[in-house]
PDBML (XML) file of the C-alpha atoms, coordinates in Angstrom:
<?xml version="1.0" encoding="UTF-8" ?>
<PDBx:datablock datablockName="MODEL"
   xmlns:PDBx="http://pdbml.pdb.org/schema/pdbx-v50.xsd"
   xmlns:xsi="http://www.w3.org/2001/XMLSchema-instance"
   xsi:schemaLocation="http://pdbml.pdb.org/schema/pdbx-v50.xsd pdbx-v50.xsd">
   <PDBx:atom_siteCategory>
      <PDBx:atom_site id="1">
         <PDBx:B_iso_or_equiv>0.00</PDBx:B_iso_or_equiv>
         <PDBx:Cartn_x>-21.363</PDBx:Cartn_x>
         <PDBx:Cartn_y>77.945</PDBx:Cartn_y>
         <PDBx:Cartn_z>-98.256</PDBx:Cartn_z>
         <PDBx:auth_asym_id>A</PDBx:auth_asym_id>
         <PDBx:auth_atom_id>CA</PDBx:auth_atom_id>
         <PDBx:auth_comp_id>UNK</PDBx:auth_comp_id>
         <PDBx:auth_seq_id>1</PDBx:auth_seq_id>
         <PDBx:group_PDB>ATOM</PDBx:group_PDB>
         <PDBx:label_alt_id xsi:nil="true" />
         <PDBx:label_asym_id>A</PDBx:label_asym_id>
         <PDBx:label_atom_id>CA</PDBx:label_atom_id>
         <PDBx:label_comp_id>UNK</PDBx:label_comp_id>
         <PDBx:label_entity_id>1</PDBx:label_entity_id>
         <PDBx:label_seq_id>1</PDBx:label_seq_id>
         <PDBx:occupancy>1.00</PDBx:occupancy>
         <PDBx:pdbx_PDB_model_num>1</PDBx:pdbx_PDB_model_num>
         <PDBx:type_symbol>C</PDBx:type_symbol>
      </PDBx:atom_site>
      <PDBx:atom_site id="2">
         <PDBx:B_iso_or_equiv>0.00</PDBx:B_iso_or_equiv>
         <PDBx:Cartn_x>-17.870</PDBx:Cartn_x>
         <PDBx:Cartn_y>76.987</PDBx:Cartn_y>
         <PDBx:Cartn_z>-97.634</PDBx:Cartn_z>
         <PDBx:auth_asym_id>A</PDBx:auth_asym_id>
         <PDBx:auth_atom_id>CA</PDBx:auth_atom_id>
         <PDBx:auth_comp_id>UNK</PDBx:auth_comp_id>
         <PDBx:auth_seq_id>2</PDBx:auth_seq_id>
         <PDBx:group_PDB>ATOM</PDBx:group_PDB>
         <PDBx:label_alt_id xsi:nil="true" />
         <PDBx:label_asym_id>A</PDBx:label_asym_id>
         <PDBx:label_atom_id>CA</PDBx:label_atom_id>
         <PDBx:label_comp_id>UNK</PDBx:label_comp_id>
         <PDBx:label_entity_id>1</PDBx:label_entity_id>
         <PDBx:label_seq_id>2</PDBx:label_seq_id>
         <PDBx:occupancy>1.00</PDBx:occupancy>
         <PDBx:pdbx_PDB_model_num>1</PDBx:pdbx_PDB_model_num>
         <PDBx:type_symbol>C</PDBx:type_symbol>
      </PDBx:atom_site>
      <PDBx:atom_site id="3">
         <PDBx:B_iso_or_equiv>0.00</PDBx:B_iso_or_equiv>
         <PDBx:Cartn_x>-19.110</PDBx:Cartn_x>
         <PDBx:Cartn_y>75.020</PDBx:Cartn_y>
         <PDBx:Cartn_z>-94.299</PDBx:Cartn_z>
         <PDBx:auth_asym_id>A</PDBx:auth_asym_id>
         <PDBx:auth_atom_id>CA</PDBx:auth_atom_id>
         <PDBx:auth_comp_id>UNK</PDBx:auth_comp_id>
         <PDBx:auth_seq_id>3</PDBx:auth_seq_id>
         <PDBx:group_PDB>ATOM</PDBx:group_PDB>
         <PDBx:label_alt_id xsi:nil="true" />
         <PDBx:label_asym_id>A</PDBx:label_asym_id>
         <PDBx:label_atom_id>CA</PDBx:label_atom_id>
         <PDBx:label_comp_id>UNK</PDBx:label_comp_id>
         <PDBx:label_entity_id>1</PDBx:label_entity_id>
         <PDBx:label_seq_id>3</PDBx:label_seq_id>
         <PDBx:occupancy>1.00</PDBx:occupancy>
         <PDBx:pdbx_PDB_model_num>1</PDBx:pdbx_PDB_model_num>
         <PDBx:type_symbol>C</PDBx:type_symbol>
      </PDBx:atom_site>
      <PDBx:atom_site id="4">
         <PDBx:B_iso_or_equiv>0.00</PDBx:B_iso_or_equiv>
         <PDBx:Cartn_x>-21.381</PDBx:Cartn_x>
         <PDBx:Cartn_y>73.084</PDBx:Cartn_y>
         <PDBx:Cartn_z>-96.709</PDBx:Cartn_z>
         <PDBx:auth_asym_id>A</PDBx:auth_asym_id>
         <PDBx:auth_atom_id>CA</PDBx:auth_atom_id>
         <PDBx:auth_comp_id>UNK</PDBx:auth_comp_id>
         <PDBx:auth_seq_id>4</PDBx:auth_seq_id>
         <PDBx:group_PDB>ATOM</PDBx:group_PDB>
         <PDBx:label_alt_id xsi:nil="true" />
         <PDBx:label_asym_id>A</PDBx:label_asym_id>
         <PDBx:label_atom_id>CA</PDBx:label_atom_id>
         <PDBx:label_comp_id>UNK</PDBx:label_comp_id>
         <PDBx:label_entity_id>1</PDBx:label_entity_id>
         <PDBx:label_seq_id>4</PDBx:label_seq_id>
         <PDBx:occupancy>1.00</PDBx:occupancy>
         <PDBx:pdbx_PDB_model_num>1</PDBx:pdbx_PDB_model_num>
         <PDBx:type_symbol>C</PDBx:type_symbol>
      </PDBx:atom_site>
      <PDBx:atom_site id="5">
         <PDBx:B_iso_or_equiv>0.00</PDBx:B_iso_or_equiv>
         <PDBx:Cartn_x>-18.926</PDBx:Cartn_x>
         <PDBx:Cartn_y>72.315</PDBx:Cartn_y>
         <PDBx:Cartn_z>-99.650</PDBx:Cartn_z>
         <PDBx:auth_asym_id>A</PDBx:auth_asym_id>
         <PDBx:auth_atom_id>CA</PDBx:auth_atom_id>
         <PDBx:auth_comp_id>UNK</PDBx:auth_comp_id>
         <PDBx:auth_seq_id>5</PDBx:auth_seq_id>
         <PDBx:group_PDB>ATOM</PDBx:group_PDB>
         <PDBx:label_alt_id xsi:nil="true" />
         <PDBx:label_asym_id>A</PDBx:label_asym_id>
         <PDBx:label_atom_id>CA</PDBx:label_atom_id>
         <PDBx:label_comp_id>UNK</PDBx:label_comp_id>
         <PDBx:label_entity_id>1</PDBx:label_entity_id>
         <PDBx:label_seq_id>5</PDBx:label_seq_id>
         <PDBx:occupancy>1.00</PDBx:occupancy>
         <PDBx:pdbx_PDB_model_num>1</PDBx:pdbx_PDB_model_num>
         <PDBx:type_symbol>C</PDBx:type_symbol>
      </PDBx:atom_site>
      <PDBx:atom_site id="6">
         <PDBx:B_iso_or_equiv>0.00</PDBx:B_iso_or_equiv>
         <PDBx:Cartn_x>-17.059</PDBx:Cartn_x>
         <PDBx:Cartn_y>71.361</PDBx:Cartn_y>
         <PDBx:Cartn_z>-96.266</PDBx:Cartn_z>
         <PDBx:auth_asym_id>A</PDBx:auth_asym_id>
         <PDBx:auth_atom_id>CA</PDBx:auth_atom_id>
         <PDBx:auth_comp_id>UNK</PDBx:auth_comp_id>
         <PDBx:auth_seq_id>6</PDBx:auth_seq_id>
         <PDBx:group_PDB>ATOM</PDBx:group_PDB>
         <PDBx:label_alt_id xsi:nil="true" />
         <PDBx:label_asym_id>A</PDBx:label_asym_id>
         <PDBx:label_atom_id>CA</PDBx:label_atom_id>
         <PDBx:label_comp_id>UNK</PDBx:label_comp_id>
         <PDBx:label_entity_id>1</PDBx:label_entity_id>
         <PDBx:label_seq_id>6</PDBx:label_seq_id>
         <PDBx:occupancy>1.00</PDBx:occupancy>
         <PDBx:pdbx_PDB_model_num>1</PDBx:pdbx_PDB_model_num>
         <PDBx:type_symbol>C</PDBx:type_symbol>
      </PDBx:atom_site>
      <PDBx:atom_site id="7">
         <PDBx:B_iso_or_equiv>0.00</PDBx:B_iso_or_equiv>
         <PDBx:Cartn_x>-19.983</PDBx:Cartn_x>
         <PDBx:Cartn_y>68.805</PDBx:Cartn_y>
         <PDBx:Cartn_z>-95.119</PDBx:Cartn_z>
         <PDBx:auth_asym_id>A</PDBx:auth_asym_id>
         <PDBx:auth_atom_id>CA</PDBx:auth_atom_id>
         <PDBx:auth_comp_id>UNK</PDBx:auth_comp_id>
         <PDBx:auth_seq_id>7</PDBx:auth_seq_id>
         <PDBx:group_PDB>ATOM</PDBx:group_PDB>
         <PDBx:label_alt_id xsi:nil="true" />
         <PDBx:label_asym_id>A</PDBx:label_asym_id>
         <PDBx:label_atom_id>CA</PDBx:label_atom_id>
         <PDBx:label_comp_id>UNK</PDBx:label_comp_id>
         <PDBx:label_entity_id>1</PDBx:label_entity_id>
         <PDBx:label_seq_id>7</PDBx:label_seq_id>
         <PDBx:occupancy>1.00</PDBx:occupancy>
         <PDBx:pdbx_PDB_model_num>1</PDBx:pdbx_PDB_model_num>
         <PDBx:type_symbol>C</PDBx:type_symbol>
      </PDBx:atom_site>
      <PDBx:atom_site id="8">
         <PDBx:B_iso_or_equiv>0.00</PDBx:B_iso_or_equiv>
         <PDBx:Cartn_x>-19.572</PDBx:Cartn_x>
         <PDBx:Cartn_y>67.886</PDBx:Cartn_y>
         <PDBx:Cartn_z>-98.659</PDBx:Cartn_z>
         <PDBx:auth_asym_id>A</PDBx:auth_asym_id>
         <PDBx:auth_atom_id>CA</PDBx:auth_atom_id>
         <PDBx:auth_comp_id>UNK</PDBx:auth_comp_id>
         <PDBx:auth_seq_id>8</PDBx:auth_seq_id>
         <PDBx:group_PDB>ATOM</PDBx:group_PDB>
         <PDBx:label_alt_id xsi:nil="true" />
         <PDBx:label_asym_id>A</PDBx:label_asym_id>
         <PDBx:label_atom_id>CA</PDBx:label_atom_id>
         <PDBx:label_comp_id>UNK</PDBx:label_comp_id>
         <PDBx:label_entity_id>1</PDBx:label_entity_id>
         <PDBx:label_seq_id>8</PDBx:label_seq_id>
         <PDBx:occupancy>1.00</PDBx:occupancy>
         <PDBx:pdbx_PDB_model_num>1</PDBx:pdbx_PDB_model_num>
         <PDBx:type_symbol>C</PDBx:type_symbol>
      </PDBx:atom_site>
      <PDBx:atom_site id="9">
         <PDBx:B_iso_or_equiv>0.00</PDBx:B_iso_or_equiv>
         <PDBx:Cartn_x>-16.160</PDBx:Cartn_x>
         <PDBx:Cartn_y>66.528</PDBx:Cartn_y>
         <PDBx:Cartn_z>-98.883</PDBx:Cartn_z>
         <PDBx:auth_asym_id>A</PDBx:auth_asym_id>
         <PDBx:auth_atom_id>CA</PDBx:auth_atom_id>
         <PDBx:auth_comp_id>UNK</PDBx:auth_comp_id>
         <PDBx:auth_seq_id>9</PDBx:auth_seq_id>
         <PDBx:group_PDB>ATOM</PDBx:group_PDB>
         <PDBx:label_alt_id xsi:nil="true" />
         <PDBx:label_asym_id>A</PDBx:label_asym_id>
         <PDBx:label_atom_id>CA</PDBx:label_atom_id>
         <PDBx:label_comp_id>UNK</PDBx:label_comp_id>
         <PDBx:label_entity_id>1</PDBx:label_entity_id>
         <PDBx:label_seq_id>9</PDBx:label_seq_id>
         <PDBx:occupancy>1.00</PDBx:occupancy>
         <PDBx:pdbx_PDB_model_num>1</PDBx:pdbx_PDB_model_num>
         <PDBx:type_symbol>C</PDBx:type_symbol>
      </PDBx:atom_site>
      <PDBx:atom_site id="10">
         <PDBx:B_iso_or_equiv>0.00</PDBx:B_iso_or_equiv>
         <PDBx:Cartn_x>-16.415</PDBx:Cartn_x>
         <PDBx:Cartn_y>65.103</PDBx:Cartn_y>
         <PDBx:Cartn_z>-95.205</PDBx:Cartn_z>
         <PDBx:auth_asym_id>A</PDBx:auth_asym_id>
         <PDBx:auth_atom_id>CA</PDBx:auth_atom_id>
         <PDBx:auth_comp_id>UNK</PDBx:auth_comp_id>
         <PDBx:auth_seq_id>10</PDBx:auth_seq_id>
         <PDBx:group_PDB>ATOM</PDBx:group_PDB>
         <PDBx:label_alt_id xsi:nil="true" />
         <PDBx:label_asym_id>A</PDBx:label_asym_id>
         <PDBx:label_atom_id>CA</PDBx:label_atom_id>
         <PDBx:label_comp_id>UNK</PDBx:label_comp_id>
         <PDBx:label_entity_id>1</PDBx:label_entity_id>
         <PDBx:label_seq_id>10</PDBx:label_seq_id>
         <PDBx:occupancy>1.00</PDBx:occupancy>
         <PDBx:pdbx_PDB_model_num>1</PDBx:pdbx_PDB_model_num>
         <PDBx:type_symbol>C</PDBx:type_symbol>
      </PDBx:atom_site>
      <PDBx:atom_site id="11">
         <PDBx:B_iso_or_equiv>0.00</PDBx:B_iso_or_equiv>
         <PDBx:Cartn_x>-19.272</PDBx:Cartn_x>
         <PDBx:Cartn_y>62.556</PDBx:Cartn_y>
         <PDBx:Cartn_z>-95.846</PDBx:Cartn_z>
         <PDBx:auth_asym_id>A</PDBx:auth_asym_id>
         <PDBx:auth_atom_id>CA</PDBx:auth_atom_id>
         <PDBx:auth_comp_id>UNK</PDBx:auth_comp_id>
         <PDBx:auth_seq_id>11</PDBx:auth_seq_id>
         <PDBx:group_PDB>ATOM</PDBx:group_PDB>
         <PDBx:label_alt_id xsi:nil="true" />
         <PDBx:label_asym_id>A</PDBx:label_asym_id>
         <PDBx:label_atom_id>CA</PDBx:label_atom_id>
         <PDBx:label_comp_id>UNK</PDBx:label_comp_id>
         <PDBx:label_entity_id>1</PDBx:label_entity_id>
         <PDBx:label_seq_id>11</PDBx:label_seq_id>
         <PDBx:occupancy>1.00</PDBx:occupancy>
         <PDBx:pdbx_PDB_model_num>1</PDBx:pdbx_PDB_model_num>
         <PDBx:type_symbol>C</PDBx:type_symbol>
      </PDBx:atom_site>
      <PDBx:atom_site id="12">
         <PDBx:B_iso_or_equiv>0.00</PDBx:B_iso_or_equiv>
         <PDBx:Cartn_x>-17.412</PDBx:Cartn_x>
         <PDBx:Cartn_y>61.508</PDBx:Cartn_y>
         <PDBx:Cartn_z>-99.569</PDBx:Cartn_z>
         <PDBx:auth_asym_id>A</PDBx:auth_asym_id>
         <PDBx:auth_atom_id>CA</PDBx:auth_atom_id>
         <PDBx:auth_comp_id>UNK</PDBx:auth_comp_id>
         <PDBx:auth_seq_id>12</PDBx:auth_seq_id>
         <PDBx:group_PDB>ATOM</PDBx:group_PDB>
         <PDBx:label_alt_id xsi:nil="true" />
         <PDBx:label_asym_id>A</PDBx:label_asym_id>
         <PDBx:label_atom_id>CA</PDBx:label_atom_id>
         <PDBx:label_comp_id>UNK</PDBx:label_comp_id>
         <PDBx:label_entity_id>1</PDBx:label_entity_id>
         <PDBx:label_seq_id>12</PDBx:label_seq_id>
         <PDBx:occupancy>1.00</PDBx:occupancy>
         <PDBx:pdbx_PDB_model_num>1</PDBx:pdbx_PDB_model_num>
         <PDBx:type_symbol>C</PDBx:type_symbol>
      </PDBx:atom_site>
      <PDBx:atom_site id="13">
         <PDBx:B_iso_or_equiv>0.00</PDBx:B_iso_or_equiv>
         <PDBx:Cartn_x>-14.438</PDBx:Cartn_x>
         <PDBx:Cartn_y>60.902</PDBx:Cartn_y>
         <PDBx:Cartn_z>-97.079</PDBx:Cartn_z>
         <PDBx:auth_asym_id>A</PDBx:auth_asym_id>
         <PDBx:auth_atom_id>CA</PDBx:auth_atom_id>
         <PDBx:auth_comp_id>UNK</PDBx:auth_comp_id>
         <PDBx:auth_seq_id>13</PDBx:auth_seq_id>
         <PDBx:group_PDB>ATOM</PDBx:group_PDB>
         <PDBx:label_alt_id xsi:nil="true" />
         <PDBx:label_asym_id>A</PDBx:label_asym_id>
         <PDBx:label_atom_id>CA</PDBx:label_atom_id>
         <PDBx:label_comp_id>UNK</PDBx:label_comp_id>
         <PDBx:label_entity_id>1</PDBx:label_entity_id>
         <PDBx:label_seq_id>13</PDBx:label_seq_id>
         <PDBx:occupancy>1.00</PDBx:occupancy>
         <PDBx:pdbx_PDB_model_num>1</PDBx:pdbx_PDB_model_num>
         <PDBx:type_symbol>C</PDBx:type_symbol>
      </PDBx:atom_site>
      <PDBx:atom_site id="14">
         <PDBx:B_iso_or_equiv>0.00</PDBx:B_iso_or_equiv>
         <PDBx:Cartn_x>-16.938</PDBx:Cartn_x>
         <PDBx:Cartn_y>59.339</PDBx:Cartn_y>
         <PDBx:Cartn_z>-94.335</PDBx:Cartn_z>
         <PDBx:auth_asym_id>A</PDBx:auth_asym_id>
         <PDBx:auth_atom_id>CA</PDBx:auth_atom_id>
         <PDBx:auth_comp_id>UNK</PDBx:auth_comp_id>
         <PDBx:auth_seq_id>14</PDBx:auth_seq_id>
         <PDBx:group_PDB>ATOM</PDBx:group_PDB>
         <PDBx:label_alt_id xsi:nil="true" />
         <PDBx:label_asym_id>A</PDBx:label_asym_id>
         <PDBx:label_atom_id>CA</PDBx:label_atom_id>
         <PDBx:label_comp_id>UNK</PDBx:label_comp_id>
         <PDBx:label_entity_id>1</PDBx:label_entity_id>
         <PDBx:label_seq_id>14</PDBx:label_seq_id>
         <PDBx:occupancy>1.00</PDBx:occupancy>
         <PDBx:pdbx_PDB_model_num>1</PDBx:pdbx_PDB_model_num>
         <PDBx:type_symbol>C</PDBx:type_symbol>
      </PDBx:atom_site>
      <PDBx:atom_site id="15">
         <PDBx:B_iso_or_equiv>0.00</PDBx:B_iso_or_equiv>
         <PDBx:Cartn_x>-15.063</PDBx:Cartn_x>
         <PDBx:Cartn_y>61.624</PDBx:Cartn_y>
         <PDBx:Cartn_z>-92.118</PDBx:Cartn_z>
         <PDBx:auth_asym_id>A</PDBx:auth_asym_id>
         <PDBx:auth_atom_id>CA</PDBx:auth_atom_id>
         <PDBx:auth_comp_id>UNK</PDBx:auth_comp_id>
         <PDBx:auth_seq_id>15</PDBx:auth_seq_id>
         <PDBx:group_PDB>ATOM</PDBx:group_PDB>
         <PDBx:label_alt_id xsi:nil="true" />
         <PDBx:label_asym_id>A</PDBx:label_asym_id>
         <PDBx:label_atom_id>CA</PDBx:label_atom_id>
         <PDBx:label_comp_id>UNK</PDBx:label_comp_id>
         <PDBx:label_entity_id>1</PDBx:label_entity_id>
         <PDBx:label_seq_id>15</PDBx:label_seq_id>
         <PDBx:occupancy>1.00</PDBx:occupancy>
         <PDBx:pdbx_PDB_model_num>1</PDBx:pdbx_PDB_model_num>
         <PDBx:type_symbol>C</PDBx:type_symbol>
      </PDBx:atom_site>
      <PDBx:atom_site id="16">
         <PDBx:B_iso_or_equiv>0.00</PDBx:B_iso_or_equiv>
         <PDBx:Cartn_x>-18.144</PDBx:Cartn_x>
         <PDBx:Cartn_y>62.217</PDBx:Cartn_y>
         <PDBx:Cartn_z>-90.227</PDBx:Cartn_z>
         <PDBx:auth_asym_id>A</PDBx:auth_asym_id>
         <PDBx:auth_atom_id>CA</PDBx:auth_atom_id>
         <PDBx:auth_comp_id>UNK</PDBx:auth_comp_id>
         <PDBx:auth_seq_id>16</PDBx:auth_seq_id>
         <PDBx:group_PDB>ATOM</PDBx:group_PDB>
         <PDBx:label_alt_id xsi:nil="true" />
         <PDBx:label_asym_id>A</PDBx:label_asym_id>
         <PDBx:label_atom_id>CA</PDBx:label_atom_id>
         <PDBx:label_comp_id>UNK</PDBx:label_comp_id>
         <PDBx:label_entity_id>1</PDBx:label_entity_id>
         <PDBx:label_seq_id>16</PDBx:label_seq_id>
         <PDBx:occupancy>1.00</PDBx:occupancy>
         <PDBx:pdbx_PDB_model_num>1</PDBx:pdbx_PDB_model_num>
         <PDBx:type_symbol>C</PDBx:type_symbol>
      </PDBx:atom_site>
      <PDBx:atom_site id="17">
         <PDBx:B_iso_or_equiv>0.00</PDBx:B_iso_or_equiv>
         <PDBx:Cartn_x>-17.302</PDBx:Cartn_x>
         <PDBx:Cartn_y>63.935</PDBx:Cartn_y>
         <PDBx:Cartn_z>-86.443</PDBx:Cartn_z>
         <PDBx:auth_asym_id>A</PDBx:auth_asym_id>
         <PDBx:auth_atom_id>CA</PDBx:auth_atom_id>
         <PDBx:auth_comp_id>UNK</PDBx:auth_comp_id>
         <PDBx:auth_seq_id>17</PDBx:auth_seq_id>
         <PDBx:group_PDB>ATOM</PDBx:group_PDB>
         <PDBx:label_alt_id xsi:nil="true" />
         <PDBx:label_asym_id>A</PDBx:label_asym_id>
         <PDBx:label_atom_id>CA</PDBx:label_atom_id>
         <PDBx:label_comp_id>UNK</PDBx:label_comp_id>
         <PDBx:label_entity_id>1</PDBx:label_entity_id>
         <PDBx:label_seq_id>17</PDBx:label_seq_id>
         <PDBx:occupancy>1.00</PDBx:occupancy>
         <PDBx:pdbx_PDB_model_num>1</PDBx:pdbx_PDB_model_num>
         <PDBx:type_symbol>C</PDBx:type_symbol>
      </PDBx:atom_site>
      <PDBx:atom_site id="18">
         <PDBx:B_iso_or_equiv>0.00</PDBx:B_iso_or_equiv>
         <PDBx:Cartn_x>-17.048</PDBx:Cartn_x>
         <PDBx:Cartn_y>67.520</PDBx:Cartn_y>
         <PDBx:Cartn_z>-88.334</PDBx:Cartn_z>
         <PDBx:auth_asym_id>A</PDBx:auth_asym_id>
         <PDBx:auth_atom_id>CA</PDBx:auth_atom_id>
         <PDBx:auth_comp_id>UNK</PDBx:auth_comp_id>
         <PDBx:auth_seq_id>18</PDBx:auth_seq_id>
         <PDBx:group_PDB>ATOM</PDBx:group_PDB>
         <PDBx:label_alt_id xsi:nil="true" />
         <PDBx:label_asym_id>A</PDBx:label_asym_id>
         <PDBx:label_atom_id>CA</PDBx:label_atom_id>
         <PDBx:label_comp_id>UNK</PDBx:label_comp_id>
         <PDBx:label_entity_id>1</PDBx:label_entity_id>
         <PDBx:label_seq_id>18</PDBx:label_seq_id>
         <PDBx:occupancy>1.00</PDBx:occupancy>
         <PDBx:pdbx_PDB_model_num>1</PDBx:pdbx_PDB_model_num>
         <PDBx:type_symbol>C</PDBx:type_symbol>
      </PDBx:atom_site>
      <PDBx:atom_site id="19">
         <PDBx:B_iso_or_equiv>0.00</PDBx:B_iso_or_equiv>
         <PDBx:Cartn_x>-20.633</PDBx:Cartn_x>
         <PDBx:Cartn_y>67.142</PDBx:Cartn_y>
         <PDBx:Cartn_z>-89.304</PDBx:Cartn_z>
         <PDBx:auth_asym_id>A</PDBx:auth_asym_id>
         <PDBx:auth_atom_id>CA</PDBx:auth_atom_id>
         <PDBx:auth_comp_id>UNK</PDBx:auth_comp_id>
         <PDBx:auth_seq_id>19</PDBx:auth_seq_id>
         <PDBx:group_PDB>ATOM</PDBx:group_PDB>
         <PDBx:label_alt_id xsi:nil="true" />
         <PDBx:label_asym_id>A</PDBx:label_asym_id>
         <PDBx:label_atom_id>CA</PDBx:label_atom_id>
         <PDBx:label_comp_id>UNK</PDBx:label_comp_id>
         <PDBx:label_entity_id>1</PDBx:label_entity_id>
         <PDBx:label_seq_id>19</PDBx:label_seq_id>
         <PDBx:occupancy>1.00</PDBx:occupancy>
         <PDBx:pdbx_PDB_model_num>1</PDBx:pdbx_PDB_model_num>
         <PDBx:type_symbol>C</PDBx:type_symbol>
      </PDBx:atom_site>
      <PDBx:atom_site id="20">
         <PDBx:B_iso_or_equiv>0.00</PDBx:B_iso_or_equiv>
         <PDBx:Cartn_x>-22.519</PDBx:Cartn_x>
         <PDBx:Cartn_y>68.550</PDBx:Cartn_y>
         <PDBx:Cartn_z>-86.668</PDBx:Cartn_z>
         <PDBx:auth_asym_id>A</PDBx:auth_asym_id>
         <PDBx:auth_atom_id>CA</PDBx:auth_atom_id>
         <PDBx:auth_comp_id>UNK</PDBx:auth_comp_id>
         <PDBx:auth_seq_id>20</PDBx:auth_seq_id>
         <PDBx:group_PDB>ATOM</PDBx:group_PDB>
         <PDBx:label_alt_id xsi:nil="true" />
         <PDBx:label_asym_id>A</PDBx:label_asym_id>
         <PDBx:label_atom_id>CA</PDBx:label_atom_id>
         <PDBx:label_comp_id>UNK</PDBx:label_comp_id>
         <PDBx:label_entity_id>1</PDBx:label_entity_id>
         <PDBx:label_seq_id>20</PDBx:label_seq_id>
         <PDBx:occupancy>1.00</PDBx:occupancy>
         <PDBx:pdbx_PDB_model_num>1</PDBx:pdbx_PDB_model_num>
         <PDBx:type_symbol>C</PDBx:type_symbol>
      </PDBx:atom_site>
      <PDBx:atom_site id="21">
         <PDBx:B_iso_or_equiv>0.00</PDBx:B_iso_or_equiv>
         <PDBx:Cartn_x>-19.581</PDBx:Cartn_x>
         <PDBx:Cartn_y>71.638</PDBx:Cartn_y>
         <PDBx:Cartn_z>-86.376</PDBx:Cartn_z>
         <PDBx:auth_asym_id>A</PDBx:auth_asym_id>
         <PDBx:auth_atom_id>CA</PDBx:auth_atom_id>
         <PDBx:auth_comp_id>UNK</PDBx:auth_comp_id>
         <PDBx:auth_seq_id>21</PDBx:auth_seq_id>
         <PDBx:group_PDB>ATOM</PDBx:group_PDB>
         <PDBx:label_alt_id xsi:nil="true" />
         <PDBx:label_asym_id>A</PDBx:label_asym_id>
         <PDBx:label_atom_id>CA</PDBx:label_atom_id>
         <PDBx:label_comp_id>UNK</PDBx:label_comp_id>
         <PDBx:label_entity_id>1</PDBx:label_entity_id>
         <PDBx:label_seq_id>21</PDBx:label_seq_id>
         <PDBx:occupancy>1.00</PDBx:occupancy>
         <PDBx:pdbx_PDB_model_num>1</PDBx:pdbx_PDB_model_num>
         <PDBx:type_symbol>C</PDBx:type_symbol>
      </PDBx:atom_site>
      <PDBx:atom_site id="22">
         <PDBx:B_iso_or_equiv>0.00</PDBx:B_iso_or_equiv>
         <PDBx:Cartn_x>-20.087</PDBx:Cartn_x>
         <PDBx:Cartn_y>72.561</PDBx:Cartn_y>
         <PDBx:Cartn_z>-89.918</PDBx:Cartn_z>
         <PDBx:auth_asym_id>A</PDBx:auth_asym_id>
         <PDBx:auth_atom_id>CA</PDBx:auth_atom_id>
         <PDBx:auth_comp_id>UNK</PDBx:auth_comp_id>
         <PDBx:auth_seq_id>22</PDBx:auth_seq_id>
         <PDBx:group_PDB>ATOM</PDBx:group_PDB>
         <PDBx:label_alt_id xsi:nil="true" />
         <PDBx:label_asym_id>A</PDBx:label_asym_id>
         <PDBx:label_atom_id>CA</PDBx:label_atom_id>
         <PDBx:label_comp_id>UNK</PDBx:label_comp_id>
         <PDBx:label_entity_id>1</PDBx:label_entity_id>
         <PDBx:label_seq_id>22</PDBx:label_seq_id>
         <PDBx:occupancy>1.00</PDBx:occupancy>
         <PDBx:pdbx_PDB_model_num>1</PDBx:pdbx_PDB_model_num>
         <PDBx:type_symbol>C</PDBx:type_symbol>
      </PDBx:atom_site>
      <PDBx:atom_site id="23">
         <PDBx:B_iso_or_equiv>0.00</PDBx:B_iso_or_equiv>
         <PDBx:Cartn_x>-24.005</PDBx:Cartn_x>
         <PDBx:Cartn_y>72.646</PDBx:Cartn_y>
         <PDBx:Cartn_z>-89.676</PDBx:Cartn_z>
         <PDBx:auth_asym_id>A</PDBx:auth_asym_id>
         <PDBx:auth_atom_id>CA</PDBx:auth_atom_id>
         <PDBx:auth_comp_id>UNK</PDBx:auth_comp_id>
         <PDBx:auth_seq_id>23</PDBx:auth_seq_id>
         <PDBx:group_PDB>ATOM</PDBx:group_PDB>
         <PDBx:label_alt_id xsi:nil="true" />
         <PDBx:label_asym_id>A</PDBx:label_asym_id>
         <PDBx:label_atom_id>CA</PDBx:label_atom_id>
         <PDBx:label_comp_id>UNK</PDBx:label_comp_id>
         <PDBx:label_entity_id>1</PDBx:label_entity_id>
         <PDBx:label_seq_id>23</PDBx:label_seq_id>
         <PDBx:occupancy>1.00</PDBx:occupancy>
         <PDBx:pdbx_PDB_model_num>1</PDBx:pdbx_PDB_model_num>
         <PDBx:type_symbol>C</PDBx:type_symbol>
      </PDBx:atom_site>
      <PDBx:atom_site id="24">
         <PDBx:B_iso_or_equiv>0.00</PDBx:B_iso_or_equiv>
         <PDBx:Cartn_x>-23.637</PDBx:Cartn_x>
         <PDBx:Cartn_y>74.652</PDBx:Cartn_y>
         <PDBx:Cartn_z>-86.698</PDBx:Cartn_z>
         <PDBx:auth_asym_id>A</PDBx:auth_asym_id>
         <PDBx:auth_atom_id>CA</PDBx:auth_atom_id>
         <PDBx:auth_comp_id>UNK</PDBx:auth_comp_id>
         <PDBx:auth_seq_id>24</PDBx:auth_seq_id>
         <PDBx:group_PDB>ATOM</PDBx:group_PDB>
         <PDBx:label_alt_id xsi:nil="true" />
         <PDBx:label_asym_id>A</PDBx:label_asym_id>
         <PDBx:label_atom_id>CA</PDBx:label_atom_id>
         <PDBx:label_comp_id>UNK</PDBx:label_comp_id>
         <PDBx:label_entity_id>1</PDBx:label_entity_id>
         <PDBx:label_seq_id>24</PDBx:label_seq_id>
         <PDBx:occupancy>1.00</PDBx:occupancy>
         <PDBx:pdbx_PDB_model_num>1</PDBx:pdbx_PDB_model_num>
         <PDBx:type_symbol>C</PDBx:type_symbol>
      </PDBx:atom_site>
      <PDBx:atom_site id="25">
         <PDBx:B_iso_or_equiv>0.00</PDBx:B_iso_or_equiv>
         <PDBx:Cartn_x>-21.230</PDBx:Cartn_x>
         <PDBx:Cartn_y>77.211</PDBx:Cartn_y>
         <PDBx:Cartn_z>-88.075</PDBx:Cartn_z>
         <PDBx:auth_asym_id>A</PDBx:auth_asym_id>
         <PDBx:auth_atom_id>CA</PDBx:auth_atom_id>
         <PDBx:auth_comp_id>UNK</PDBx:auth_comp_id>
         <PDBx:auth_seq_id>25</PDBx:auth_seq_id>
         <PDBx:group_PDB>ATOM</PDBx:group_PDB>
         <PDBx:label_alt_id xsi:nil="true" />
         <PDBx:label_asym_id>A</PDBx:label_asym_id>
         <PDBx:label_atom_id>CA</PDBx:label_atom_id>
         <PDBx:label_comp_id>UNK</PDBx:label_comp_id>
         <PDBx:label_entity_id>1</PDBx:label_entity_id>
         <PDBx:label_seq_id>25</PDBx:label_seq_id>
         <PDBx:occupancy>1.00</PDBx:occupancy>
         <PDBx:pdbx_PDB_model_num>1</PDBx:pdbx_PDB_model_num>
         <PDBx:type_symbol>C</PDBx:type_symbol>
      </PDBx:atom_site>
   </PDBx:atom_siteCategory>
</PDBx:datablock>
């Protein structure tokens, strides 16, 4: 859950290279 909320806050910040990290974790 906190990797999600994570995701979350990257893509309103278009900070987009943690994606794939996050989804893996």
């Amino acid at each position: 859950i906190n990797a999600l909320q994570s995701a979350f806050n990257d893509l309103d910040s278009e900070t987009f290279f943690t994606l794939p990290g996050l989804a893996n974790d």
